[in-house]
Protein backbone atom coordinates (compact mmCIF):
# COMPACT_ATOMS: atom_id res chain seq x y z
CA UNK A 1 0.00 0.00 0.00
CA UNK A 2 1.29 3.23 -0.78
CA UNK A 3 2.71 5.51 2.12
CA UNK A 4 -0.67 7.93 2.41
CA UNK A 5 -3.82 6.71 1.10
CA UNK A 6 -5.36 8.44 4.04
CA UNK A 7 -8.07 10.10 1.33
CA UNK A 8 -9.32 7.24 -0.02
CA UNK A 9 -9.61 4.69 2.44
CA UNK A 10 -11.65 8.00 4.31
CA UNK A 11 -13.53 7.69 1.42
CA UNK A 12 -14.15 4.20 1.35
CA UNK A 13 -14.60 4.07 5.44
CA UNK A 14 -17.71 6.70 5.05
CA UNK A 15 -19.61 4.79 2.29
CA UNK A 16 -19.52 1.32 4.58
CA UNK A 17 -20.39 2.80 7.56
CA UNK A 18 -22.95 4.86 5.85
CA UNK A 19 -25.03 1.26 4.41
CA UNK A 20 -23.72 1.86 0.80
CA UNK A 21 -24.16 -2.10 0.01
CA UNK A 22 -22.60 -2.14 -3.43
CA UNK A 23 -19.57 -0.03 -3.65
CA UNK A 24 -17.41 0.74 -7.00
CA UNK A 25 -14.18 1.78 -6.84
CA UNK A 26 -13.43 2.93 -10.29
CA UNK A 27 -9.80 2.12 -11.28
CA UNK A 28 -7.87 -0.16 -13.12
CA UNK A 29 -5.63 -0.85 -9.93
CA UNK A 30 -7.22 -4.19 -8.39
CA UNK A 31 -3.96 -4.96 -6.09
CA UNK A 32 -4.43 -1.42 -5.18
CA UNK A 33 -7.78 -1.28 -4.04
CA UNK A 34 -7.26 -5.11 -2.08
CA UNK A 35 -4.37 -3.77 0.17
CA UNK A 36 -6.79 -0.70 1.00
CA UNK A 37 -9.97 -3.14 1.77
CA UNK A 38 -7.73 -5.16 4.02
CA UNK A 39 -6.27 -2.45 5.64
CA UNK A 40 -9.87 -0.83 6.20
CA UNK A 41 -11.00 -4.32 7.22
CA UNK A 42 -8.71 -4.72 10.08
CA UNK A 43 -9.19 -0.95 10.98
CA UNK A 44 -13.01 -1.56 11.34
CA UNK A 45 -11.99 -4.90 12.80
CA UNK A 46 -14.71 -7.10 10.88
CA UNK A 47 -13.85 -9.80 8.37
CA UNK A 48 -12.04 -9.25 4.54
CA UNK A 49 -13.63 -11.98 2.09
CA UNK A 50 -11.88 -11.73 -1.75
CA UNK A 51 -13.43 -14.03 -4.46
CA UNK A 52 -11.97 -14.76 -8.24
CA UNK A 53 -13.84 -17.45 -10.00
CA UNK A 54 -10.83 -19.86 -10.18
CA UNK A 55 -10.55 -19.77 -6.54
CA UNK A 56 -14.35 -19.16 -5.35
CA UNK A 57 -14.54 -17.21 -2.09
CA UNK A 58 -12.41 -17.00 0.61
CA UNK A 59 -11.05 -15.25 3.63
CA UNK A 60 -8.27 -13.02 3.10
CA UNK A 61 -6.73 -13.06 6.65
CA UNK A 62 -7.64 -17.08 7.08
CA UNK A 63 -6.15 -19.17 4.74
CA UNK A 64 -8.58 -22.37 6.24
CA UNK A 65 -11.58 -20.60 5.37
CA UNK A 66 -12.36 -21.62 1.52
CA UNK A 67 -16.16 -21.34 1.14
CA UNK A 68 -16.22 -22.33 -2.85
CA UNK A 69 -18.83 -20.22 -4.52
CA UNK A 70 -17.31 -20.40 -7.52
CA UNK A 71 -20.11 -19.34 -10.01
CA UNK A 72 -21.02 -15.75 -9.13
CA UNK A 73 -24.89 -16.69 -8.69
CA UNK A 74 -23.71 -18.85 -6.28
CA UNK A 75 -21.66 -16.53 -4.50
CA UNK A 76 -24.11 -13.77 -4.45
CA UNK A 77 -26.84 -16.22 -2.98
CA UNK A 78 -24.27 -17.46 -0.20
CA UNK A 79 -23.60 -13.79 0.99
CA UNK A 80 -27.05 -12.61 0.61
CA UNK A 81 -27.95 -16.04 2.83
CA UNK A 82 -25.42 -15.17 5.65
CA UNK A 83 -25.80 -11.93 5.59
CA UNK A 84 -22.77 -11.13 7.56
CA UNK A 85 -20.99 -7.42 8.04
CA UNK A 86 -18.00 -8.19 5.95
CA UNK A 87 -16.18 -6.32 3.16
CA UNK A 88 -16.52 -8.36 0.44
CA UNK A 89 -14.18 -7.93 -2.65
CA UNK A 90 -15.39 -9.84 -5.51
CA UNK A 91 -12.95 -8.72 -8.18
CA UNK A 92 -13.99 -10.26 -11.08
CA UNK A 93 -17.85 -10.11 -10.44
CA UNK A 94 -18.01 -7.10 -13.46
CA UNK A 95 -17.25 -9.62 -16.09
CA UNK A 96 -20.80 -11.30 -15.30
CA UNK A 97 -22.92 -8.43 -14.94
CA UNK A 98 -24.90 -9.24 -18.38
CA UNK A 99 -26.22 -12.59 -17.06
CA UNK A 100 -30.18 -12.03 -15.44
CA UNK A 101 -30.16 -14.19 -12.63
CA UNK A 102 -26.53 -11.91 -11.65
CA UNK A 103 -29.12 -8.79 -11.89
CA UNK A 104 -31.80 -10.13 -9.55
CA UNK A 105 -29.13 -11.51 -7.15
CA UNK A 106 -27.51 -7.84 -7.34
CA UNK A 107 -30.69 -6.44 -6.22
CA UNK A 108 -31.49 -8.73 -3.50
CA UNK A 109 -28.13 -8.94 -1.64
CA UNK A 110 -28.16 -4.85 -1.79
CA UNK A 111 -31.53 -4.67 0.03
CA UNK A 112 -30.57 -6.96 2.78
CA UNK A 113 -26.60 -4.67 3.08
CA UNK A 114 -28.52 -1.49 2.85
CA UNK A 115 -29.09 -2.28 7.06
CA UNK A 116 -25.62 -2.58 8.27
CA UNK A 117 -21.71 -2.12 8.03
CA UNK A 118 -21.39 -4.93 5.44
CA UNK A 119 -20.68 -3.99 1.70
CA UNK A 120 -19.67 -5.60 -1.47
CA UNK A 121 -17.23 -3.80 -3.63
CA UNK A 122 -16.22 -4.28 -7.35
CA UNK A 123 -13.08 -2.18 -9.08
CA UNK A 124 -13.64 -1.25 -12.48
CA UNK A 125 -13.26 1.61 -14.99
CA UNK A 126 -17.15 1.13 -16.71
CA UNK A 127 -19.83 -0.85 -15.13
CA UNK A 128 -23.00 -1.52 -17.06
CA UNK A 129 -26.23 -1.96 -15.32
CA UNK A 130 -30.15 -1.99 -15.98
CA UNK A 131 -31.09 1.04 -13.32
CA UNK A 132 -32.98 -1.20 -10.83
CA UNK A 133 -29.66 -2.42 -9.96
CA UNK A 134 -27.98 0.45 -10.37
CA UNK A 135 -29.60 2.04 -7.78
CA UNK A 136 -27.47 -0.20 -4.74
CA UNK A 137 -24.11 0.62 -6.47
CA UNK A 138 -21.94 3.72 -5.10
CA UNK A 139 -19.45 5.19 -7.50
CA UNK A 140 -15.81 6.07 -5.81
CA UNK A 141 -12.56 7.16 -7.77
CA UNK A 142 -9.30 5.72 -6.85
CA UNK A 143 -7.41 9.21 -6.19
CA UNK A 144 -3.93 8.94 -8.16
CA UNK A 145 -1.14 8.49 -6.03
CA UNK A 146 0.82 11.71 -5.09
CA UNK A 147 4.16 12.87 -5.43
CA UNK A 148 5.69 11.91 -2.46
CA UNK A 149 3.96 8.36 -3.25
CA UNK A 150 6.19 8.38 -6.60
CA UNK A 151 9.42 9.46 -4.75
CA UNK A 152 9.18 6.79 -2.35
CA UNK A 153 8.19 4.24 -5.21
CA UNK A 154 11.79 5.29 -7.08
CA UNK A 155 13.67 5.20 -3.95
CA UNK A 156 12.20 1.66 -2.72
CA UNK A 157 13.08 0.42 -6.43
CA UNK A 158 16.74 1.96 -6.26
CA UNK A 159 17.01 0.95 -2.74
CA UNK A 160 16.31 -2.70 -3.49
CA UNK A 161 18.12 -3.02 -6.94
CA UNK A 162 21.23 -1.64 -5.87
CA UNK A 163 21.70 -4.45 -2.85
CA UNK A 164 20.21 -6.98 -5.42
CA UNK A 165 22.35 -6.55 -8.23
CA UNK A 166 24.99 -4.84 -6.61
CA UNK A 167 24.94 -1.44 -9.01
CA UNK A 168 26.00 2.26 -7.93
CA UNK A 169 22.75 4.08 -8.44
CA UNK A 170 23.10 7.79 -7.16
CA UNK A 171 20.69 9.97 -8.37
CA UNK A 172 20.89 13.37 -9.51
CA UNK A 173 18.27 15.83 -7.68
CA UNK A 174 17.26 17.90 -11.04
CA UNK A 175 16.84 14.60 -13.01
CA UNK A 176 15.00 12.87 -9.93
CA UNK A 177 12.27 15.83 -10.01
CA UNK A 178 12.12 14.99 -13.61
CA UNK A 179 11.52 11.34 -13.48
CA UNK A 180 8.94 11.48 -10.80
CA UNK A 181 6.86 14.36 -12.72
CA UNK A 182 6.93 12.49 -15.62
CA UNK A 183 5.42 9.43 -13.62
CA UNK A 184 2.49 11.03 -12.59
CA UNK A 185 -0.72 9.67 -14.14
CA UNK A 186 0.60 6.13 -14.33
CA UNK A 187 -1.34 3.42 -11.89
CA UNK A 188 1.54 2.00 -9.09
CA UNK A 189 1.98 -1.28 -10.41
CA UNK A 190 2.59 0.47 -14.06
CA UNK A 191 5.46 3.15 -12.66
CA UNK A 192 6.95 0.23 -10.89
CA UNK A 193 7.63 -2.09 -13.76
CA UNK A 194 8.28 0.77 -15.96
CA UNK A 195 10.57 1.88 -13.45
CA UNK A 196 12.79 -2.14 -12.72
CA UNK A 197 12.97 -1.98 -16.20
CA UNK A 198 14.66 0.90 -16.84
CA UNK A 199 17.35 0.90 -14.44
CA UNK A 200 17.82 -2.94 -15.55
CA UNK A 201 18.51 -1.53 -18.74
CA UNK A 202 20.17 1.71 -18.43
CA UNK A 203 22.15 0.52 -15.17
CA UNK A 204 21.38 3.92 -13.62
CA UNK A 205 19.32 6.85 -13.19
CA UNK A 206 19.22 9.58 -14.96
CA UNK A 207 17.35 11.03 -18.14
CA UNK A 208 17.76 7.85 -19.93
CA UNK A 209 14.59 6.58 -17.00
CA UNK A 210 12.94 9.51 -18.10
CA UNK A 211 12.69 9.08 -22.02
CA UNK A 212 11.86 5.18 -20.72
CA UNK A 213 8.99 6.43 -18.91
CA UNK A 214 7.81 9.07 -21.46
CA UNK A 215 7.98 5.79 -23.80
CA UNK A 216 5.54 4.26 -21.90
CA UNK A 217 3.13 7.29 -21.49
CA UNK A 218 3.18 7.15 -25.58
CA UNK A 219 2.00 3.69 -25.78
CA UNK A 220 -1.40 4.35 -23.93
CA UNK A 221 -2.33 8.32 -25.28
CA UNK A 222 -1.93 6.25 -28.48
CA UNK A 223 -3.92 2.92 -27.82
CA UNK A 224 -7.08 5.71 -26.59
CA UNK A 225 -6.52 7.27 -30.87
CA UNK A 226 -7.71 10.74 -29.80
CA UNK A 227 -4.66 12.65 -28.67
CA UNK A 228 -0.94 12.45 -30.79
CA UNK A 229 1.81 12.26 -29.22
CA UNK A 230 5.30 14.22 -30.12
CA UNK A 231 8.48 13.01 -29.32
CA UNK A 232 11.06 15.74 -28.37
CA UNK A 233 12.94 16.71 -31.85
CA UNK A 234 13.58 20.27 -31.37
CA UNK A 235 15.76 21.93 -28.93
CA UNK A 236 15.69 25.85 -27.13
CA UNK A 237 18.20 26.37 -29.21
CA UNK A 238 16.02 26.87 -32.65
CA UNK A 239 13.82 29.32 -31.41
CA UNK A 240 15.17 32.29 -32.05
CA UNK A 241 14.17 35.61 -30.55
CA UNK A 242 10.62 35.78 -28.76
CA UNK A 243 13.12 37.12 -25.38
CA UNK A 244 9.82 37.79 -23.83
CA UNK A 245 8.21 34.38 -24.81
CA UNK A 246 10.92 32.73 -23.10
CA UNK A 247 11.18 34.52 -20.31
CA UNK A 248 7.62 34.33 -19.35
CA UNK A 249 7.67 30.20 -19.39
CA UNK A 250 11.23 29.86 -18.14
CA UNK A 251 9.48 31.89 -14.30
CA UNK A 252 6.86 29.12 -14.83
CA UNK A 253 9.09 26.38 -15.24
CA UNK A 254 9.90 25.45 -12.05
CA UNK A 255 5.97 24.99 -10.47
CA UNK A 256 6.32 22.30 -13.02
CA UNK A 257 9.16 20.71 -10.89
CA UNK A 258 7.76 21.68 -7.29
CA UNK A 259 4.18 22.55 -7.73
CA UNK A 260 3.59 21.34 -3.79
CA UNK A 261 6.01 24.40 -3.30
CA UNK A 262 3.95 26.79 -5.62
CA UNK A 263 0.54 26.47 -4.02
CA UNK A 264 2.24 26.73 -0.49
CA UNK A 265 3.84 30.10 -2.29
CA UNK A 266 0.26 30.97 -3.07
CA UNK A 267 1.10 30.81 -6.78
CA UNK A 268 -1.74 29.15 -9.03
CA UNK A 269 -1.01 26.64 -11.29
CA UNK A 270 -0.49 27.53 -14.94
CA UNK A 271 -3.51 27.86 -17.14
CA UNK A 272 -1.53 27.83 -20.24
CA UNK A 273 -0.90 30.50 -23.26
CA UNK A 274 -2.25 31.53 -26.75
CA UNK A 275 -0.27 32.57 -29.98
CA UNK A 276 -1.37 34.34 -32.29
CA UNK A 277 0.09 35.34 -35.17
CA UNK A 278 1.97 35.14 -38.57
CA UNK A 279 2.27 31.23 -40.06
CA UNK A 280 5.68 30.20 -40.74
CA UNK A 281 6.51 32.08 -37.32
CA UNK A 282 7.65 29.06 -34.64
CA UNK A 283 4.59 28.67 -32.85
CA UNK A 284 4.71 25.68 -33.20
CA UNK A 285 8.12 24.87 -32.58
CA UNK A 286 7.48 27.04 -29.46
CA UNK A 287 5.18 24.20 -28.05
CA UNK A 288 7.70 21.07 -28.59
CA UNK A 289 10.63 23.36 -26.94
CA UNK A 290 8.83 23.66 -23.92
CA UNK A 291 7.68 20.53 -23.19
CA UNK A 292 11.19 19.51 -23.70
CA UNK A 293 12.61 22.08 -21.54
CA UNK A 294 9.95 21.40 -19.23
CA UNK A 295 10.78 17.41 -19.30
CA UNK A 296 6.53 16.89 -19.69
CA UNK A 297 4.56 14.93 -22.24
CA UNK A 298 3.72 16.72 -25.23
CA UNK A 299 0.10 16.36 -26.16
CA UNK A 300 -1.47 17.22 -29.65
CA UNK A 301 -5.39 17.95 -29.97
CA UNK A 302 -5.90 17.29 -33.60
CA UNK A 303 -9.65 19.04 -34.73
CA UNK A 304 -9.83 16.39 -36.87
CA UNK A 305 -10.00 13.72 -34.59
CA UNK A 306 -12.74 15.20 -32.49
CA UNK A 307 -15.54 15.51 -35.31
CA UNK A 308 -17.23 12.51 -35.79
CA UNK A 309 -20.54 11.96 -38.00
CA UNK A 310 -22.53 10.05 -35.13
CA UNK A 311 -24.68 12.26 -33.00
CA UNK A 312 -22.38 12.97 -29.36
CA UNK A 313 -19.58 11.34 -30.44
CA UNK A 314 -17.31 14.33 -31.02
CA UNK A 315 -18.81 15.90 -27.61
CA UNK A 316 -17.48 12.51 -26.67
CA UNK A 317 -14.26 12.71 -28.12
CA UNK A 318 -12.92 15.72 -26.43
CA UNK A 319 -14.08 14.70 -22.93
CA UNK A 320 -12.16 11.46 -23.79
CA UNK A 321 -9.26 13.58 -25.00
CA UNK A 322 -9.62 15.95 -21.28
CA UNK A 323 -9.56 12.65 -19.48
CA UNK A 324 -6.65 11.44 -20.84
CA UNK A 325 -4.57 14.62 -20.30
CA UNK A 326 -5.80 15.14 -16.54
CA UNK A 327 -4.71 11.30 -16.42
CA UNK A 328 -1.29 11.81 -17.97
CA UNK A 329 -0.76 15.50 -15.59
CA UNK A 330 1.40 17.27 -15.98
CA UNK A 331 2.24 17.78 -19.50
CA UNK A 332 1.78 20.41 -22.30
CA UNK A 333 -1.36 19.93 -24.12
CA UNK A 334 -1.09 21.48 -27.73
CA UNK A 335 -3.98 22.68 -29.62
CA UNK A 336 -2.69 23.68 -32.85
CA UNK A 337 -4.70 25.93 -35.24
CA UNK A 338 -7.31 25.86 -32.63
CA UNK A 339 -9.62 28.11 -34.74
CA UNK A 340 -10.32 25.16 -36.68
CA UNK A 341 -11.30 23.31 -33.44
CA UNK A 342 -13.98 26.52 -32.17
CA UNK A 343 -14.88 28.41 -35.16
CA UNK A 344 -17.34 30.39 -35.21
CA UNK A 345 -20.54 29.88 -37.10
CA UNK A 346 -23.20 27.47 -37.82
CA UNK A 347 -24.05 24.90 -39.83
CA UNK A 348 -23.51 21.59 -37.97
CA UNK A 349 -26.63 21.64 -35.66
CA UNK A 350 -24.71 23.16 -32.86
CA UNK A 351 -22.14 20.42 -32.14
CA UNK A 352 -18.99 23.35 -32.28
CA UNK A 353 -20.69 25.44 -29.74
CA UNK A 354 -21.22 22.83 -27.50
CA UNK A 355 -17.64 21.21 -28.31
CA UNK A 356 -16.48 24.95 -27.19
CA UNK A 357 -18.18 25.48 -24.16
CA UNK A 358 -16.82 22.12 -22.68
CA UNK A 359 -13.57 22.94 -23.40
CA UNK A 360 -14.52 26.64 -22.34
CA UNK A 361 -15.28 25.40 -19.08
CA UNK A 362 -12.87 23.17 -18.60
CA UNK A 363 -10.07 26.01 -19.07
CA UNK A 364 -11.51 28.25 -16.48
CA UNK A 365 -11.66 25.42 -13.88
CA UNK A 366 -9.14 22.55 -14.01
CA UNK A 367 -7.67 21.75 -11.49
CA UNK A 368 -5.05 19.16 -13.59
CA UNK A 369 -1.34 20.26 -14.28
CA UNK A 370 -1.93 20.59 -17.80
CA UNK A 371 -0.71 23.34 -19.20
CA UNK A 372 -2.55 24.19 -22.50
CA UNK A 373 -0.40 25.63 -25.48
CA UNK A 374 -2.57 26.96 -28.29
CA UNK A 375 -2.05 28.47 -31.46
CA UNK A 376 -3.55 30.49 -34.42
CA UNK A 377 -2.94 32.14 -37.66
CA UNK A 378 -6.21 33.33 -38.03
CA UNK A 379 -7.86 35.57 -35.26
CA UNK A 380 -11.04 36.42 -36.96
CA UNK A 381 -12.04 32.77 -36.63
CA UNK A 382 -11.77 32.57 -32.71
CA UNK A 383 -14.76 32.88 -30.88
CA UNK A 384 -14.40 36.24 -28.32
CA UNK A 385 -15.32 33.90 -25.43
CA UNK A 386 -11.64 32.19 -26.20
CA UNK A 387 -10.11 35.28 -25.76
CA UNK A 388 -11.21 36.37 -22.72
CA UNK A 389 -8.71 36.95 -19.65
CA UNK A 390 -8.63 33.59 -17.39
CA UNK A 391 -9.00 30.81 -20.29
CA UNK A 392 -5.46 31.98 -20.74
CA UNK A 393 -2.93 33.16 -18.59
CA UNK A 394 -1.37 35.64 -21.47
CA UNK A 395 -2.06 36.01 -25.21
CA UNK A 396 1.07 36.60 -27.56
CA UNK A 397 1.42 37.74 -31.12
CA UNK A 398 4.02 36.22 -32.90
CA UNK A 399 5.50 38.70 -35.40
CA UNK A 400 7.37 38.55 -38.05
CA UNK A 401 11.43 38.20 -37.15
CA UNK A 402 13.77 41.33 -36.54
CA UNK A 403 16.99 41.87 -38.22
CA UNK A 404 18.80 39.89 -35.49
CA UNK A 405 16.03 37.20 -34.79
CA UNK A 406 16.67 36.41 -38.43
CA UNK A 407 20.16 36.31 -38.63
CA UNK A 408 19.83 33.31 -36.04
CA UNK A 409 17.45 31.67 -38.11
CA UNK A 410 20.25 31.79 -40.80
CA UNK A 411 22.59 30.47 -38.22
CA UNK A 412 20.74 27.54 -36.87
CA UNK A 413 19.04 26.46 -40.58
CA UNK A 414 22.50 26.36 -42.25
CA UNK A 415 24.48 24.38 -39.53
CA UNK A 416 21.79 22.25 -38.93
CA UNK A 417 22.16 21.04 -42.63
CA UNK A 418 26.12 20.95 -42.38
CA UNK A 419 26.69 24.32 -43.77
CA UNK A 420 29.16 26.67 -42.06
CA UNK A 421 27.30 30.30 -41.43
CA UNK A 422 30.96 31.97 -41.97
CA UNK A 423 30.95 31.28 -45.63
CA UNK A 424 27.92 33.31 -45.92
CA UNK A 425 27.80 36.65 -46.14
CA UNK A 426 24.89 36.93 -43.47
CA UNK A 427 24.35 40.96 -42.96
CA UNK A 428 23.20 40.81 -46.86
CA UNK A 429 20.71 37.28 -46.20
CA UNK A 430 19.32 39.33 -43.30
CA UNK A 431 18.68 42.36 -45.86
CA UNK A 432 17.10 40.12 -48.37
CA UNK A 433 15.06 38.13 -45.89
CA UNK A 434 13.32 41.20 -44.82
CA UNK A 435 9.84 40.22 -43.94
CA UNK A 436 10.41 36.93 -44.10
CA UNK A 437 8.95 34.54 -41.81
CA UNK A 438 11.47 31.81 -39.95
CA UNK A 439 9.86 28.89 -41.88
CA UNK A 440 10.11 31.05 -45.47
CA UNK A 441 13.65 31.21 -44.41
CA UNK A 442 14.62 27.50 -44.31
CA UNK A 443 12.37 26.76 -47.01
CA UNK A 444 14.45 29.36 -49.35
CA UNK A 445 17.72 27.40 -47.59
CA UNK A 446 16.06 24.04 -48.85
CA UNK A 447 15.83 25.03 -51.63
CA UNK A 448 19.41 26.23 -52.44
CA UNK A 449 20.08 22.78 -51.05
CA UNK A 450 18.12 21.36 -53.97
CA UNK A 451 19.88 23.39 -56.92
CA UNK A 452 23.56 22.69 -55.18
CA UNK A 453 22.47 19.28 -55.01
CA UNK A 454 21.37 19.24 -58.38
CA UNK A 455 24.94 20.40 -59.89
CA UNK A 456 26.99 18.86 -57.57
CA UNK A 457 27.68 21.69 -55.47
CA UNK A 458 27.75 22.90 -52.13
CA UNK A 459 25.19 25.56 -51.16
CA UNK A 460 26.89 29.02 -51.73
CA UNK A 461 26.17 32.37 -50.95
CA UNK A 462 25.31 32.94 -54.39
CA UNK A 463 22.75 30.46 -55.00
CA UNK A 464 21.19 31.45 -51.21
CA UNK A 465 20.90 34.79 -52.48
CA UNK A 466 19.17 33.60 -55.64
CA UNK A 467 16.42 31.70 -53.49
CA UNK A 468 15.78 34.57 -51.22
CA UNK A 469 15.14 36.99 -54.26
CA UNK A 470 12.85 34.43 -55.74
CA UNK A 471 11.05 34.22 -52.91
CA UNK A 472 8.14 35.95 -52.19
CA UNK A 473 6.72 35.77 -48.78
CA UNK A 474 3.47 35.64 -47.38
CA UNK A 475 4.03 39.41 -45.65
CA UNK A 476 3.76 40.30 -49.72
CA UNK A 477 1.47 38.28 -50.74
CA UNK A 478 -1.16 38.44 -48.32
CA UNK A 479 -0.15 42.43 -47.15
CA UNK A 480 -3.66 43.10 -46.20
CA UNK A 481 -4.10 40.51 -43.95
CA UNK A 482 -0.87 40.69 -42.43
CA UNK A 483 -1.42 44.52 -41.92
CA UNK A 484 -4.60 43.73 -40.83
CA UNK A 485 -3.80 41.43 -38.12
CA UNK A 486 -0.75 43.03 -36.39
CA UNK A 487 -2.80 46.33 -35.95
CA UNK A 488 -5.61 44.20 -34.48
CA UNK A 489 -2.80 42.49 -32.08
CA UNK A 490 -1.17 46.10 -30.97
CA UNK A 491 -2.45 46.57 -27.47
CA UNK A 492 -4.73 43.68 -27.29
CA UNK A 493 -1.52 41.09 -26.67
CA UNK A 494 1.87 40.91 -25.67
CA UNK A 495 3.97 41.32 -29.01
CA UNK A 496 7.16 39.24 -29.18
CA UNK A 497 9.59 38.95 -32.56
């Protein structure tokens, strides 16, 4: 059992002692919720009965007492018969829930435990049944574990592996903090395997664990199909400018880390940001860099996998999606283009307002360390309700790069394709690349690439140059707009370049 599970055996305590006589814990955790029953049981000092179908029913503190009851009409008519104040933890009674004579056994075991201390309790994470028997079951989350539940978890497994295999494993404090964030949201018995594995592997701990456990975080976003997740290709380095962009996340970088410390500071956690904006700009990129400077889970809400054609489904879709990221806390949820997600308009029956004001709502009040990183191109699209102060902690416009913002584009585009920025002459690129966005930039570098590659040369200054001039970028070709949207961002957000 972990070290405080104070809350939920509370919980648990409350509902028995109150004549709940079905109780459902709803987890995935069934080793979990047995250690808490028996611990409750002996607290309360009455009897702990378990029962799997292989091995019928029996007492958990009395290895001599095997009662059989090994088909669950059976069992349910032998503990409606004796009618005894016991916690009863019939496991794999959900499976059978379908079968009628289950049903009418439900219903008459919870009228006779609706008189005293006694109560039968099931673990699962959707229970399906008619309302008549619904009506005797009592619905009770598993809380996750907490942070100082994870710490002692990694130090137990350390502990134990070093004496058992006879390995060095110091840990460093920074890359400790890390690990342990990046296990919240797993059940116990999944951070502990990924955990022995790891270390078996890697020999030690450091970030090596933490890509390991990020691994594993993939795996299950992935098997749910409504959220993508991004690995951690791009570094702090390749973003470029945006000084106030980065300083504002690098003060709110460390509640991440300690966010016990924060709220004990007074300091609420992070709501998230929105970027606005020119395309081509590093928005995006701006998302990936922090979660990987942040060491968190990086999140994608794709529109396009939250409209569905069935009635509720895409209603049902993002509440799936919310679930999964308030599982998976703390990370850095990215809604990219989120205009497309919350347009505004008509023209299918409603579904986008309501899609909106769930996700509305669930901005202004969640309590999950999920920090939400959206972006935009187009501001006319947003709904005003989006915009509003408190869905987001601060609202940025992205504008195009200054003189020196793009010189370091140059910088980190050439080198990261092998190209040495001193054989450029970069004070004339900067001149040419005036009103250029960062992506126009390395696609005009690409391109060079192409025709050097193409005569079997290497990219020149001369053949740059050529790209750049035949270039035209979008603050040309779409002037209006541009114009358009940078005087509508001039007072209303916090401009960064």
């Amino acid at each position: 059992m972990l070290r405080d599970e104070n809350d939920s055996i509370r919980d648990l305590e409350v509902l028995i002692l109150s004549h709940h006589p079905f109780i459902c814990v709803e987890t995935v955790e069934e080793v979990r919720v047995e250690s808490l029953l028996r611990y409750l049981a002996d607290k309360m000092k009455i009897p702990f009965y378990t029962w799997k179908r292989t091995k019928g029913l029996r007492n958990a503190n009395d290895s001599d007492e095997l009662l059989g009851c090994h088909e669950p009409v059976a069992l349910l008519a032998h503990i409606s018969h004796i009618d005894k104040e016991a916690i009863y933890y019939l496991r794999e009674l959900p499976a059978y829930l379908k079968e009628p004579m289950v049903i009418e056994k439900i219903k008459e075991v919870g009228e006779k435990y609706s008189q005293h201390r006694g109560a039968i309790v099931l673990s699962s994470v959707e229970l399906n049944l008619p309302p008549e028997a619904m009506q005797y079951v009592t619905f009770v989350p598993l809380k996750q574990p907490k942070r100082d539940d994870y710490e002692f978890l990694l130090k137990k497994i350390t502990d134990d592996m070093a004496k058992r295999l006879n390995m060095n494993l110091k840990m460093n404090e920074r890359n400790c903090d890390y690990i342990i964030n990046a296990l919240k949201g797993l059940t116990f018995l999944e951070a502990e395997k990924v955990l022995t594995k790891a270390i078996v592997v890697n020999k030690k701990v450091d970030l090596s664990v933490l890509n390991t456990v990020l691994e594993v975080k993939k795996r299950i976003i992935e098997r749910e199909g409504v959220l993508e997740y991004y690995p951690h290709d791009s570094s702090l380095a390749e973003v470029t400018g945006m000084t106030i962009l980065k300083d504002w996340l690098q003060k709110r970088k460390k509640i991440f880390l300690y966010p016990e410390k924060a709220a004990e500071f007074g300091l609420p956690f992070p709501k998230g940001a929105l970027l606005l904006g020119v395309q081509g700009c590093g928005k995006s990129l701006c998302a990936k860099v922090v979660a990987k400077d942040w060491g968190l889970p990086l999140l994608k809400l794709d529109p396009s996998n939250l409209y569905q054609k069935y009635v509720g489904e895409s209603e049902r879709n993002l509440k799936k999606a919310i679930q999964i990221s308030e599982r998976m806390a703390p990370l850095v949820l990215w809604v990219d283009e989120i205009e497309k997600a919350f347009a505004q308009g008509g023209g299918d029956c409603g579904v986008s307002k309501r899609i909106l004001g769930t996700f509305l709502s669930w901005l202004q009040e969640k309590k999950a360390h999920v920090f939400v990183f959206a972006t935009s191109n187009d501001v006319s699209k947003l709904p005003p309700e989006l915009l509003r102060k408190g869905r987001f902690d601060e609202i940025f416009f992205v504008d195009l790069p200054l003189d020196e913002a793009r010189e370091n584009i140059l910088k980190v585009h050439l080198r990261k394709r092998k190209c040495e920025p001193e054989s450029f002459d970069l004070k004339e690129l900067v001149q040419l690349s005036h009103g250029f966005s960062g992506a126009e930039i390395e696609q005009a570098i690409i391109s060079g690439l192409y025709t050097a590659f193409s005569k079997d040369l290497k990219l020149s200054h001369d053949i740059l140059v050529r790209e750049l001039k035949l270039t035209c970028p979008l603050s040309i070709t779409m002037k209006e707009k541009v114009e358009n949207l940078r005087r509508w961002a001039h007072g209303r957000t916090v401009v960064v370049q």
